[in-house]
N, C-alpha and C. Protein backbone atom coordinates (compact mmCIF):
# COMPACT_ATOMS: atom_id res chain seq x y z
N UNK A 1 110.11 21.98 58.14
CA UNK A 1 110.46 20.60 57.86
C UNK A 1 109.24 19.89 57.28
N UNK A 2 109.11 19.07 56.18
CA UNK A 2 108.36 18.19 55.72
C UNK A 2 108.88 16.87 55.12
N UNK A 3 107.63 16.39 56.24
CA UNK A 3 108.01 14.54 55.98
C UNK A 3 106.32 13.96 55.69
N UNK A 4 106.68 12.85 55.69
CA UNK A 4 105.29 11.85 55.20
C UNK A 4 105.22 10.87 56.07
N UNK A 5 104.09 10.46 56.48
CA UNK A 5 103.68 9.69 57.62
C UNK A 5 102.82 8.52 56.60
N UNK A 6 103.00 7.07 56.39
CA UNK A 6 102.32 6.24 55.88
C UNK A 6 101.86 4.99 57.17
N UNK A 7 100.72 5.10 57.33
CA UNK A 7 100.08 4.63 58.10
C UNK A 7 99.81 2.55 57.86
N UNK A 8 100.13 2.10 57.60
CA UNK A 8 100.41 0.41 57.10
C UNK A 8 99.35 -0.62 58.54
N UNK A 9 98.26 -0.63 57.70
CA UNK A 9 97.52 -1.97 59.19
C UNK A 9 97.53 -3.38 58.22
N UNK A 10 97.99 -3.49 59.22
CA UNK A 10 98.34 -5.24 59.55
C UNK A 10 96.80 -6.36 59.97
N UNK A 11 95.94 -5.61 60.80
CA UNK A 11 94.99 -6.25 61.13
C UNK A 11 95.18 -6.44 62.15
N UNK A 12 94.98 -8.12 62.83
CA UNK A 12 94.71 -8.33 64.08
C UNK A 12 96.35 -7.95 64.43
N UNK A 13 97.59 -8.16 63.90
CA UNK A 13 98.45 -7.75 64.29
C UNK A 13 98.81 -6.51 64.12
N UNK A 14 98.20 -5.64 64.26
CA UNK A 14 97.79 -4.09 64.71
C UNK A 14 98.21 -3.30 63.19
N UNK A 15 99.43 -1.83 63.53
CA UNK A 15 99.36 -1.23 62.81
C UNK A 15 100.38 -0.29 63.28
N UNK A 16 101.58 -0.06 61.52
CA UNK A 16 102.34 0.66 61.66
C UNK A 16 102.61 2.18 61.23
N UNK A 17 103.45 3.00 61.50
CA UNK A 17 103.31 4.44 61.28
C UNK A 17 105.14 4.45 60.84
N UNK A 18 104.76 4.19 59.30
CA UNK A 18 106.67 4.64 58.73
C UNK A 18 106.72 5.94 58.54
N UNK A 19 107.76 6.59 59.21
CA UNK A 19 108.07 7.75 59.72
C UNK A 19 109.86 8.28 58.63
N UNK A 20 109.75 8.59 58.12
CA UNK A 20 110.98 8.76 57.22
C UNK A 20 111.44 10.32 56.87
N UNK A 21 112.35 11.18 57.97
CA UNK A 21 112.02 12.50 57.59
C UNK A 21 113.10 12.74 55.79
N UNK A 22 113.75 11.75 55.39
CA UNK A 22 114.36 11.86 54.62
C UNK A 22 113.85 11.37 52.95
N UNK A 23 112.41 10.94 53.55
CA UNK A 23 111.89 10.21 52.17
C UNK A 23 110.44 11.26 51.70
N UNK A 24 111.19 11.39 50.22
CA UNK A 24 110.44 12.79 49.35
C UNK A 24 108.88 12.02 49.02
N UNK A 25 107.92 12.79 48.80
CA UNK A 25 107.03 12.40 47.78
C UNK A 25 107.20 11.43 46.65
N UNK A 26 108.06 11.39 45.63
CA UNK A 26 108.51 10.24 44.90
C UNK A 26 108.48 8.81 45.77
N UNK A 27 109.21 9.01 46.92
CA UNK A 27 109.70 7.64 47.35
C UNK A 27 108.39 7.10 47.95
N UNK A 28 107.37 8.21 48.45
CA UNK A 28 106.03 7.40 48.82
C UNK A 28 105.36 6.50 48.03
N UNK A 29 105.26 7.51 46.25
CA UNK A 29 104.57 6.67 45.09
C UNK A 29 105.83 5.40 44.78
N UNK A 30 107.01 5.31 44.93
CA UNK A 30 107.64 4.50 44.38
C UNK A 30 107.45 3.28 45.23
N UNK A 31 107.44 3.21 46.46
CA UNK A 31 106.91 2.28 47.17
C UNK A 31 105.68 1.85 47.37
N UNK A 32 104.75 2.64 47.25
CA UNK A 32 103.36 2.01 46.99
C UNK A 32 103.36 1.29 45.32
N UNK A 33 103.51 1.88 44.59
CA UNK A 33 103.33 1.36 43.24
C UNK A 33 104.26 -0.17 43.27
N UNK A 34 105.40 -0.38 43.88
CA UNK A 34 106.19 -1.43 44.01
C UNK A 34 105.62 -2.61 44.96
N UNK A 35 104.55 -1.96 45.77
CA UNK A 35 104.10 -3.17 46.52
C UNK A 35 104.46 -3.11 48.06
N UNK A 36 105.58 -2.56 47.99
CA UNK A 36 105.97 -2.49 49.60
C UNK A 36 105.26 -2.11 50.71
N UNK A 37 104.17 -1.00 50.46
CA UNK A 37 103.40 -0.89 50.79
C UNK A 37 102.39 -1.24 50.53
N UNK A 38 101.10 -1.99 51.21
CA UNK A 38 99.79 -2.12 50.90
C UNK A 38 99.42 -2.25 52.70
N UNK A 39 97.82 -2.39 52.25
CA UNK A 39 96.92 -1.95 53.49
C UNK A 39 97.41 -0.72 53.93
N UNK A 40 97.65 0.17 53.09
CA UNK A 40 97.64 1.48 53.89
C UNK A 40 96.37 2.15 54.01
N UNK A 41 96.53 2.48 55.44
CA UNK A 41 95.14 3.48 56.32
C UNK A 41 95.27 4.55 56.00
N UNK A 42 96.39 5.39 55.77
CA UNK A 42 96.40 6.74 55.59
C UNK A 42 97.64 7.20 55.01
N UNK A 43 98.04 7.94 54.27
CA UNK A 43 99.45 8.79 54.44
C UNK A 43 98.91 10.72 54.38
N UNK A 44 99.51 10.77 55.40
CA UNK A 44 99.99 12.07 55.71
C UNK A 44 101.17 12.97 55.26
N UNK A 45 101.16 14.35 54.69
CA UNK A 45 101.77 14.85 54.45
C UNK A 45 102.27 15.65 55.68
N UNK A 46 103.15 15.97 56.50
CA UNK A 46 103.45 17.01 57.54
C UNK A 46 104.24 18.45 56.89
N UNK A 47 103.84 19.22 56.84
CA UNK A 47 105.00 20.06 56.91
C UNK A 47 104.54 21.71 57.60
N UNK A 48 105.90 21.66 58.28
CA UNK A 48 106.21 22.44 59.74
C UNK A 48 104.65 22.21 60.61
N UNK A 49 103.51 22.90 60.74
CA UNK A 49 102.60 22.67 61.49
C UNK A 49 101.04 22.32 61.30
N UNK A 50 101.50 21.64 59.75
CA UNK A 50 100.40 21.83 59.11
C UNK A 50 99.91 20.29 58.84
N UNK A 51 98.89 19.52 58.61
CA UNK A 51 98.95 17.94 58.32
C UNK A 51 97.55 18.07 56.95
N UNK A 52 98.15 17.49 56.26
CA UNK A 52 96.84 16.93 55.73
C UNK A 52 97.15 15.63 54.47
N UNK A 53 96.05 15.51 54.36
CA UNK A 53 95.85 13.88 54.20
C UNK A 53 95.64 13.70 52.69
N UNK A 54 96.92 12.88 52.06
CA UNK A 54 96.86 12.69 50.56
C UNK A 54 97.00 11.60 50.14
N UNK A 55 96.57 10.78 50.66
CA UNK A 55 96.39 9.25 50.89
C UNK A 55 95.57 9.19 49.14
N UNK A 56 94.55 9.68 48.84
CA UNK A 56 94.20 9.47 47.38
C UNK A 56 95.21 9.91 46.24
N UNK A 57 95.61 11.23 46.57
CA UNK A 57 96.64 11.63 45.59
C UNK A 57 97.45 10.83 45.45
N UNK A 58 98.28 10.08 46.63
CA UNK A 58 99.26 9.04 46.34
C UNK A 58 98.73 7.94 45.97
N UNK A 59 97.83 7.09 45.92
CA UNK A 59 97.29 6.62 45.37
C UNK A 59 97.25 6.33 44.23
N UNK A 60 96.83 7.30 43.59
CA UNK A 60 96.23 7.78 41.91
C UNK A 60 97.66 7.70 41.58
N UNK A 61 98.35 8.75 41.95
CA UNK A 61 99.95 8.48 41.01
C UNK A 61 100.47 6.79 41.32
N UNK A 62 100.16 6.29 42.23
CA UNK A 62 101.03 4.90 42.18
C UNK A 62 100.21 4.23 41.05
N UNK A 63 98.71 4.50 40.98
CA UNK A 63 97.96 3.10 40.36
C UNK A 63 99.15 3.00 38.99
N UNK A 64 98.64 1.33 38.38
CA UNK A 64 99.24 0.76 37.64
C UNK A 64 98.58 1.05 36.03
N UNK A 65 98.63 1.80 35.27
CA UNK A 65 97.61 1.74 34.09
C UNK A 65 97.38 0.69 33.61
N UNK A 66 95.92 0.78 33.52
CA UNK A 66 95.12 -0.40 33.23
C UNK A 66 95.37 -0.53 31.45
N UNK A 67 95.58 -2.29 30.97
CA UNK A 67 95.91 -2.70 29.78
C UNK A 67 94.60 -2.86 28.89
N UNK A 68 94.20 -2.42 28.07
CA UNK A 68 93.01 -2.47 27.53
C UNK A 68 92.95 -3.74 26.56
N UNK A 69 92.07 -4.68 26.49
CA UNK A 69 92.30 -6.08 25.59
C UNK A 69 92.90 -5.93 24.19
N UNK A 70 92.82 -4.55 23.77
CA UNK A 70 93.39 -4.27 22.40
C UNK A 70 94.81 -4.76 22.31
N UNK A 71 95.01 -4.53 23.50
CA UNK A 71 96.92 -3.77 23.54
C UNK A 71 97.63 -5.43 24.03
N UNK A 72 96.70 -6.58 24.17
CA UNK A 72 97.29 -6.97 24.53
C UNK A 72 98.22 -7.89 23.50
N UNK A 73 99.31 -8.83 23.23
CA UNK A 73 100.07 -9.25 22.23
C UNK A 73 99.46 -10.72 22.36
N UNK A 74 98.72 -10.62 21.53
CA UNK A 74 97.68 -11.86 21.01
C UNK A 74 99.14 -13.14 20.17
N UNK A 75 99.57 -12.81 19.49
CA UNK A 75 100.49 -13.33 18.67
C UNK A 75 101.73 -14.62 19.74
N UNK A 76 102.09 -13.13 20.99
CA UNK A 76 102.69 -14.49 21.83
C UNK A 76 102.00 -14.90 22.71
N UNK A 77 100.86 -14.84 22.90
CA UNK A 77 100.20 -16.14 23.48
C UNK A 77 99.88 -16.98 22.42
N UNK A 78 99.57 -16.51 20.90
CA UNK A 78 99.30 -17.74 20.54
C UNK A 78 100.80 -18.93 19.99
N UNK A 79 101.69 -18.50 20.13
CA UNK A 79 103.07 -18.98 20.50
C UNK A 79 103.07 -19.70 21.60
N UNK A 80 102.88 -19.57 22.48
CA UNK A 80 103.06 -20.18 23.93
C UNK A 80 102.09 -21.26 24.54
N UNK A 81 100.48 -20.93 23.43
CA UNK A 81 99.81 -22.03 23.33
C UNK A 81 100.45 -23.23 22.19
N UNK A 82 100.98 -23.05 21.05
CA UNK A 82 101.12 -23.62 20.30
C UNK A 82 102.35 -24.97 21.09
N UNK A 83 103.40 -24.19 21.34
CA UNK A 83 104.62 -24.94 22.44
C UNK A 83 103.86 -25.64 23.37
N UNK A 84 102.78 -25.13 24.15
CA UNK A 84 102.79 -26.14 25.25
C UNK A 84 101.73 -27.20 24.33
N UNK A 85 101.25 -27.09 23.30
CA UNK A 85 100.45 -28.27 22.64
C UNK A 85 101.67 -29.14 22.08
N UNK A 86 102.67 -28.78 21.48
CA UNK A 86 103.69 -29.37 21.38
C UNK A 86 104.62 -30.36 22.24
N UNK A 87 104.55 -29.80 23.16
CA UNK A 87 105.36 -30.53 24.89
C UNK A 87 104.42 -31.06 25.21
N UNK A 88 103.19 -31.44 24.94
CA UNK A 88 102.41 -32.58 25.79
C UNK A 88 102.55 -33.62 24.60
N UNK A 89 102.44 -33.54 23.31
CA UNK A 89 102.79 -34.23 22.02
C UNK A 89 103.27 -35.20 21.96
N UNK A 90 104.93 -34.54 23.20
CA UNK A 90 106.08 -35.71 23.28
C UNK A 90 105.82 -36.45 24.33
N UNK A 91 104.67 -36.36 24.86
CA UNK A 91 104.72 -37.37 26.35
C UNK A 91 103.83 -38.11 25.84
């Protein structure tokens, strides 16, 4: 049997251990990358008698790729500056 143990601290209001024997590898990165998870201490992989700790691996697949200033769409911000110079115009 293999399940995943995600370890979630809270802080002074302690710290939880989501236990899901039905939730795959995917559903770990899909929930970290979504947010649902954060402050995680650890996740654990279990399977049958074995544990070890992939708390970075999951990690790395959730991160968000980073937008490089190239990429970003210069054109509608300068749209969205132009409108709001416009809407103060009329006041």
């Amino acid at each position: 049997m293999q399940y995943f143990v995600v370890m979630i601290d809270y802080g002074r209001r302690g710290r939880e251990a989501v236990v899901d024997p039905e939730m795959t590898r995917r559903d770990v990165v899909a929930r970290v990358a979504s947010g649902e998870y954060s402050n995680i201490s650890f996740i654990h992989e279990i399977d049958d008698r074995s544990v070890e700790d992939i708390t970075t691996d999951i990690l790395a697949e959730a991160a968000v790729p980073e937008i490089e200033a190239g990429e970003i769409d210069l054109q509608a911000n300068r749209f969205d500056h132009l409108r709001d110079l416009r809407k103060h115009e009329r006041i």
